[in-house]
N, C-alpha and C. Protein backbone atom coordinates (compact mmCIF):
# COMPACT_ATOMS: atom_id res chain seq x y z
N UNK A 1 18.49 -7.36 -13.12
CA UNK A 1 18.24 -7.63 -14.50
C UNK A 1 18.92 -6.56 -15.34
N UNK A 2 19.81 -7.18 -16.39
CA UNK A 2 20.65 -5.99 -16.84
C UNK A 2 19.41 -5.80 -18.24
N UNK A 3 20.19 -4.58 -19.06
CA UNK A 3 19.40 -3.79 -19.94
C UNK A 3 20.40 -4.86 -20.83
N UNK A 4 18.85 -5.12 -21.79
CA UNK A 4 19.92 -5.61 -23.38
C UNK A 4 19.55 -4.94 -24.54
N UNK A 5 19.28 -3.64 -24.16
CA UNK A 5 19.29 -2.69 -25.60
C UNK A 5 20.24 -2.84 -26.43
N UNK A 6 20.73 -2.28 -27.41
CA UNK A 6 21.82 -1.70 -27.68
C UNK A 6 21.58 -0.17 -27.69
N UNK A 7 23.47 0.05 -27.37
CA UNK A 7 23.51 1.72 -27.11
C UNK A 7 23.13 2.20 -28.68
N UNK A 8 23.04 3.17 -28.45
CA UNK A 8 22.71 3.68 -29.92
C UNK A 8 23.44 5.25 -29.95
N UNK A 9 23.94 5.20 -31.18
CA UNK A 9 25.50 6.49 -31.76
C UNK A 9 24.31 7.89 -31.43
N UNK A 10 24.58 8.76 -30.65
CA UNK A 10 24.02 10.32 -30.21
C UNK A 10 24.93 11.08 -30.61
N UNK A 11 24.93 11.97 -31.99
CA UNK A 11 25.78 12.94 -32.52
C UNK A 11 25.25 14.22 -31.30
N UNK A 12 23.83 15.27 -31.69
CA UNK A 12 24.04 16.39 -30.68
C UNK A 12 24.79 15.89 -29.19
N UNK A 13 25.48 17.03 -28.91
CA UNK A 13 25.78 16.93 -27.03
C UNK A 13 24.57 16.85 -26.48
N UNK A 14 23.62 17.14 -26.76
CA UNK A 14 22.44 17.63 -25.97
C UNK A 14 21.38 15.66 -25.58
N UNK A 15 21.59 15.51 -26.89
CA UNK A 15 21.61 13.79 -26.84
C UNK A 15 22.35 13.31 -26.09
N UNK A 16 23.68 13.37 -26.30
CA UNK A 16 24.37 12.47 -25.32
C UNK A 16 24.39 12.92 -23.92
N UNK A 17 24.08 13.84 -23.32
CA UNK A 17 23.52 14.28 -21.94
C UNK A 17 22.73 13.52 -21.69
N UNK A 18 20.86 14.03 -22.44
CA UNK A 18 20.30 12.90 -22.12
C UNK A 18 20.16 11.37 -21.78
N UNK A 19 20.97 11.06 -22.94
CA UNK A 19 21.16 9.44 -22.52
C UNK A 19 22.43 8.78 -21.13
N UNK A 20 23.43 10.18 -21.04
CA UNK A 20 23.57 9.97 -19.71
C UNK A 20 23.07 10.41 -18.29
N UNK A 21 22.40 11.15 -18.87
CA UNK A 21 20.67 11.55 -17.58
C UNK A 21 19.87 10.08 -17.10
N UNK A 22 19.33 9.59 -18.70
CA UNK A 22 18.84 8.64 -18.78
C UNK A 22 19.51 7.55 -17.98
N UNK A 23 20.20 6.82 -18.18
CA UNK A 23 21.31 5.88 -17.08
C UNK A 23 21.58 6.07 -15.82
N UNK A 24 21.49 7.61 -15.13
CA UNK A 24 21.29 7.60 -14.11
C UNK A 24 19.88 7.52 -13.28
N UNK A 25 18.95 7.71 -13.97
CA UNK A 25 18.05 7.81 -13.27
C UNK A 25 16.99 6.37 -13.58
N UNK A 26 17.61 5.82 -14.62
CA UNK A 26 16.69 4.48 -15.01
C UNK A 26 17.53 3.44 -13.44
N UNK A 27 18.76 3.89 -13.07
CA UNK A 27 19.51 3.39 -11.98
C UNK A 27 18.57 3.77 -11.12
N UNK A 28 18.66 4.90 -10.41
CA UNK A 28 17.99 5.58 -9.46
C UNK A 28 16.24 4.83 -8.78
N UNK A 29 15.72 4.92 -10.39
CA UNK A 29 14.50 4.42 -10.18
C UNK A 29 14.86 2.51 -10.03
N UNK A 30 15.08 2.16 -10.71
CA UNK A 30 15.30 0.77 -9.96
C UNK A 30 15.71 0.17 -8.66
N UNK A 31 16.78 1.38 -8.22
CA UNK A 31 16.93 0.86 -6.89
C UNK A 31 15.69 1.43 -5.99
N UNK A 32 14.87 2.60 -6.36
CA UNK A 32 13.75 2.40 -5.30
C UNK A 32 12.47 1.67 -5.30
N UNK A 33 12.68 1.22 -6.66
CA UNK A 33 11.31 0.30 -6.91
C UNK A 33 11.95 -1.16 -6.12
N UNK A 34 12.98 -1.45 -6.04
CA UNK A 34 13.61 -2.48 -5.52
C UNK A 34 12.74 -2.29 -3.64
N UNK A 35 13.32 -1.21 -3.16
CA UNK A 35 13.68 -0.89 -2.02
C UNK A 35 11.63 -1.06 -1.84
N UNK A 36 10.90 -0.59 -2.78
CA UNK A 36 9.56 -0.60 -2.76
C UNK A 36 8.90 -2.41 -2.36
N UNK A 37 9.33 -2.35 -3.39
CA UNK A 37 9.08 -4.34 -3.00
C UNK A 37 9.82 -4.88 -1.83
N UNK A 38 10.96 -4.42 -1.39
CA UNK A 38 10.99 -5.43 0.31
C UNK A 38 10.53 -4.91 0.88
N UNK A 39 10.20 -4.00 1.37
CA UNK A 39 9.36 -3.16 2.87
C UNK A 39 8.29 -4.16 2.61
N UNK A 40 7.45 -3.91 1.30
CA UNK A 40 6.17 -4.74 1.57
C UNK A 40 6.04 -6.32 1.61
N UNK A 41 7.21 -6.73 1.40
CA UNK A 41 7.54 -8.24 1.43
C UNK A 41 8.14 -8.16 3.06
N UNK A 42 8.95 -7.37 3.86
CA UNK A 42 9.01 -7.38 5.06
C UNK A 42 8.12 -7.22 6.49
N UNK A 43 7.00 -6.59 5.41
CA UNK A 43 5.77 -6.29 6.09
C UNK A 43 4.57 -7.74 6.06
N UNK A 44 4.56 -8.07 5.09
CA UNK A 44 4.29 -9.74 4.54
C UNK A 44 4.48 -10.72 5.73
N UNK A 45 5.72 -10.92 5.81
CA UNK A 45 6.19 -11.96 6.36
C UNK A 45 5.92 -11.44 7.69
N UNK A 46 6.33 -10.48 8.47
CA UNK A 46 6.05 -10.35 9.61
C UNK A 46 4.62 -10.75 10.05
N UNK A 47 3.72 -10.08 9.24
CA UNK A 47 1.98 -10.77 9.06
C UNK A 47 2.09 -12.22 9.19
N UNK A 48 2.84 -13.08 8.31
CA UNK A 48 2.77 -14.68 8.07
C UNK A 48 3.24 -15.04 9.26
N UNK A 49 4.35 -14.66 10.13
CA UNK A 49 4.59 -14.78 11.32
C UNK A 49 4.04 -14.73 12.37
N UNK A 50 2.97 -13.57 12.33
CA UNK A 50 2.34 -13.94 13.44
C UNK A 50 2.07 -12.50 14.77
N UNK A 51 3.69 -11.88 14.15
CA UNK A 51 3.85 -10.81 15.21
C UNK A 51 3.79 -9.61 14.71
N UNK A 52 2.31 -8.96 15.63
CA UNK A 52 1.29 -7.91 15.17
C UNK A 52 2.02 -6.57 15.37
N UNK A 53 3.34 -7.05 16.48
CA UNK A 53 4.10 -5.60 16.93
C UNK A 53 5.39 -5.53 15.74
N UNK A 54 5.92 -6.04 15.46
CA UNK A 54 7.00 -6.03 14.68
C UNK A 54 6.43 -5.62 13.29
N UNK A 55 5.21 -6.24 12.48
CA UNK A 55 4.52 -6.10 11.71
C UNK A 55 4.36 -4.32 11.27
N UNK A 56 3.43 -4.21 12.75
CA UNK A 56 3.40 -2.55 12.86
C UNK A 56 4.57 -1.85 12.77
N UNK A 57 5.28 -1.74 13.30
CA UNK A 57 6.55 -1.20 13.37
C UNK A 57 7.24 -1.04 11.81
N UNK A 58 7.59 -2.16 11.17
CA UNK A 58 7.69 -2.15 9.85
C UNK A 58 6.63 -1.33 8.60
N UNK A 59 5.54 -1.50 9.42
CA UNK A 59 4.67 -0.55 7.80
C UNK A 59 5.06 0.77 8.40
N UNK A 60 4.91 1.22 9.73
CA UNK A 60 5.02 2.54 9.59
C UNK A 60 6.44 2.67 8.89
N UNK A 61 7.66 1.98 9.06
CA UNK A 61 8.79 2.15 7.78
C UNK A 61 8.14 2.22 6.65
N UNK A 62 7.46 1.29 6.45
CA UNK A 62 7.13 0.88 4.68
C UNK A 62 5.93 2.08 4.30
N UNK A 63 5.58 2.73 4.79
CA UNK A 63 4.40 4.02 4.86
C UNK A 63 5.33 5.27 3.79
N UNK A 64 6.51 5.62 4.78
CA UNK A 64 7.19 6.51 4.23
C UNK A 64 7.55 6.12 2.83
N UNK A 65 8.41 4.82 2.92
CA UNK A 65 8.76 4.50 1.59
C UNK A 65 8.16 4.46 0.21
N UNK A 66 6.71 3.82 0.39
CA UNK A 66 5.60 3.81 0.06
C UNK A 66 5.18 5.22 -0.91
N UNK A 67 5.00 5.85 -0.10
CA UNK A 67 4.73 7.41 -0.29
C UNK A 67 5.62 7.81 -1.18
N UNK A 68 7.34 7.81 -0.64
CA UNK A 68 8.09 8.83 -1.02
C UNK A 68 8.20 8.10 -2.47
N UNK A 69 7.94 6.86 -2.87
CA UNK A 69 8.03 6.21 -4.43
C UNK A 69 6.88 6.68 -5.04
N UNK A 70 5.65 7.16 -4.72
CA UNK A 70 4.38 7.51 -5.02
C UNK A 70 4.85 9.26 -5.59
N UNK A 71 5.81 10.02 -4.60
CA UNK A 71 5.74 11.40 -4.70
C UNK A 71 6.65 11.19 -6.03
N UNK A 72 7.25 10.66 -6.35
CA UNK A 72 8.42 11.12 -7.48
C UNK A 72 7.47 10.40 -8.35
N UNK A 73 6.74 9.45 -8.50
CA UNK A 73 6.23 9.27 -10.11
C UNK A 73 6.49 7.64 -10.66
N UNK A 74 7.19 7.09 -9.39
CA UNK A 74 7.84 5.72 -10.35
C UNK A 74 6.41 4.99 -10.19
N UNK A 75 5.43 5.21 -8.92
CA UNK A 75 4.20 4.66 -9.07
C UNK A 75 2.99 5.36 -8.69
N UNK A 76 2.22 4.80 -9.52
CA UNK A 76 0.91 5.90 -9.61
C UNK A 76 0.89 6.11 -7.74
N UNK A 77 -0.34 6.93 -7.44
CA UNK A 77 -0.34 7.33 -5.89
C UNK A 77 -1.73 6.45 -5.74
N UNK A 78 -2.49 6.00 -6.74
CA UNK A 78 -3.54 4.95 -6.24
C UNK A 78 -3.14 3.52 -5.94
N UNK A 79 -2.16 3.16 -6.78
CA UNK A 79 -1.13 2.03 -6.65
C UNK A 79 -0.91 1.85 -4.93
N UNK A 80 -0.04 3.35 -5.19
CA UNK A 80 0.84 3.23 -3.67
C UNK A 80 -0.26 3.07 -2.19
N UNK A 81 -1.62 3.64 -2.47
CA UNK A 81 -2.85 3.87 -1.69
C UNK A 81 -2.90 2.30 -1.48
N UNK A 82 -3.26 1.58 -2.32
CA UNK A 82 -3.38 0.32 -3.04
C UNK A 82 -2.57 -0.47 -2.08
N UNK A 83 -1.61 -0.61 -2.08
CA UNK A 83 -0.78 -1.12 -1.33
C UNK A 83 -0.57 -1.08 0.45
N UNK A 84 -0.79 0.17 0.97
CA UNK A 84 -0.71 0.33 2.35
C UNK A 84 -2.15 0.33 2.78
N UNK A 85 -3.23 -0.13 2.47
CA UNK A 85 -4.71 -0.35 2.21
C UNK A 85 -4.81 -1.91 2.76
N UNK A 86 -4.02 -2.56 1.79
CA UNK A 86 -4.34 -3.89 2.25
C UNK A 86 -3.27 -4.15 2.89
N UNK A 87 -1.92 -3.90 3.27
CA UNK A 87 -0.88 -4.21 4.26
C UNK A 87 -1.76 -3.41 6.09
N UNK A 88 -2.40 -2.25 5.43
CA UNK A 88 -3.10 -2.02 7.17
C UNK A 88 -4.30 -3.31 7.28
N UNK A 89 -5.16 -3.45 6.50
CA UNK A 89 -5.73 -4.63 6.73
C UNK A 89 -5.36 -5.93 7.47
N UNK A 90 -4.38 -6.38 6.69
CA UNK A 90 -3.86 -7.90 7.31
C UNK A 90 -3.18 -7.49 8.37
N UNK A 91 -2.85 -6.31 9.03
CA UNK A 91 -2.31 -6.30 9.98
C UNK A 91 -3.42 -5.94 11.66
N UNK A 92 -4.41 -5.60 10.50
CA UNK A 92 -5.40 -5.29 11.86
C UNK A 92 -6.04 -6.65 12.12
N UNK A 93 -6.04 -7.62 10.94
CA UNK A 93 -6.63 -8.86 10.64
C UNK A 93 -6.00 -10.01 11.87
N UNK A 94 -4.58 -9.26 12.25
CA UNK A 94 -3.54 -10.51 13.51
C UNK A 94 -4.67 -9.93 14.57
N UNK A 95 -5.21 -9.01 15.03
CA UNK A 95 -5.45 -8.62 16.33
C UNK A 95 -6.93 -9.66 16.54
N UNK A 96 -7.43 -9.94 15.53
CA UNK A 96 -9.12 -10.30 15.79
C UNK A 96 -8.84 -12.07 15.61
């Protein structure tokens, strides 16, 4: 989804830094909020599938990821709790 701001004229340098700070990191953070949503959509489907080992295998990927989007700020850390809470659930849910 592209940005449909418009740019807007930054006379200080100190402005126009920022707003190219800004662009990199509004990048940055999108691609890990991206990368946030498939682990747990890969973790999903493996559940819908059926297979409790592959499943596992994947959250402990999606654990780290999870986390390391939690440590920088793009999502709260109750969110991120939130999330690997009920992905361990449905996965203990294949065994019974």
């Amino acid at each position: 989804m592209a940005s449909t701001k418009a740019k807007k004229t930054v006379r200080l340098a100190s402005g126009r830094k920022r707003a190219r700070q800004d662009v990199k990191l509004n990048a940055a953070n999108t691609a890990l909020r991206s990368k946030f949503r498939t682990v747990i959509k890969n973790v999903q489907k493996a559940v819908v599938a059926g297979d409790k080992a592959k499943a596992a295998d994947l959250f402990k990927t999606a654990q780290a990821v999870i986390d390391s989007v939690a440590d920088k700020g793009i999502f709260h850390k109750n969110k991120a709790a939130r999330h690997k809470s009920r992905l361990s659930a449905k996965i203990k849910a294949l065994a019974a």
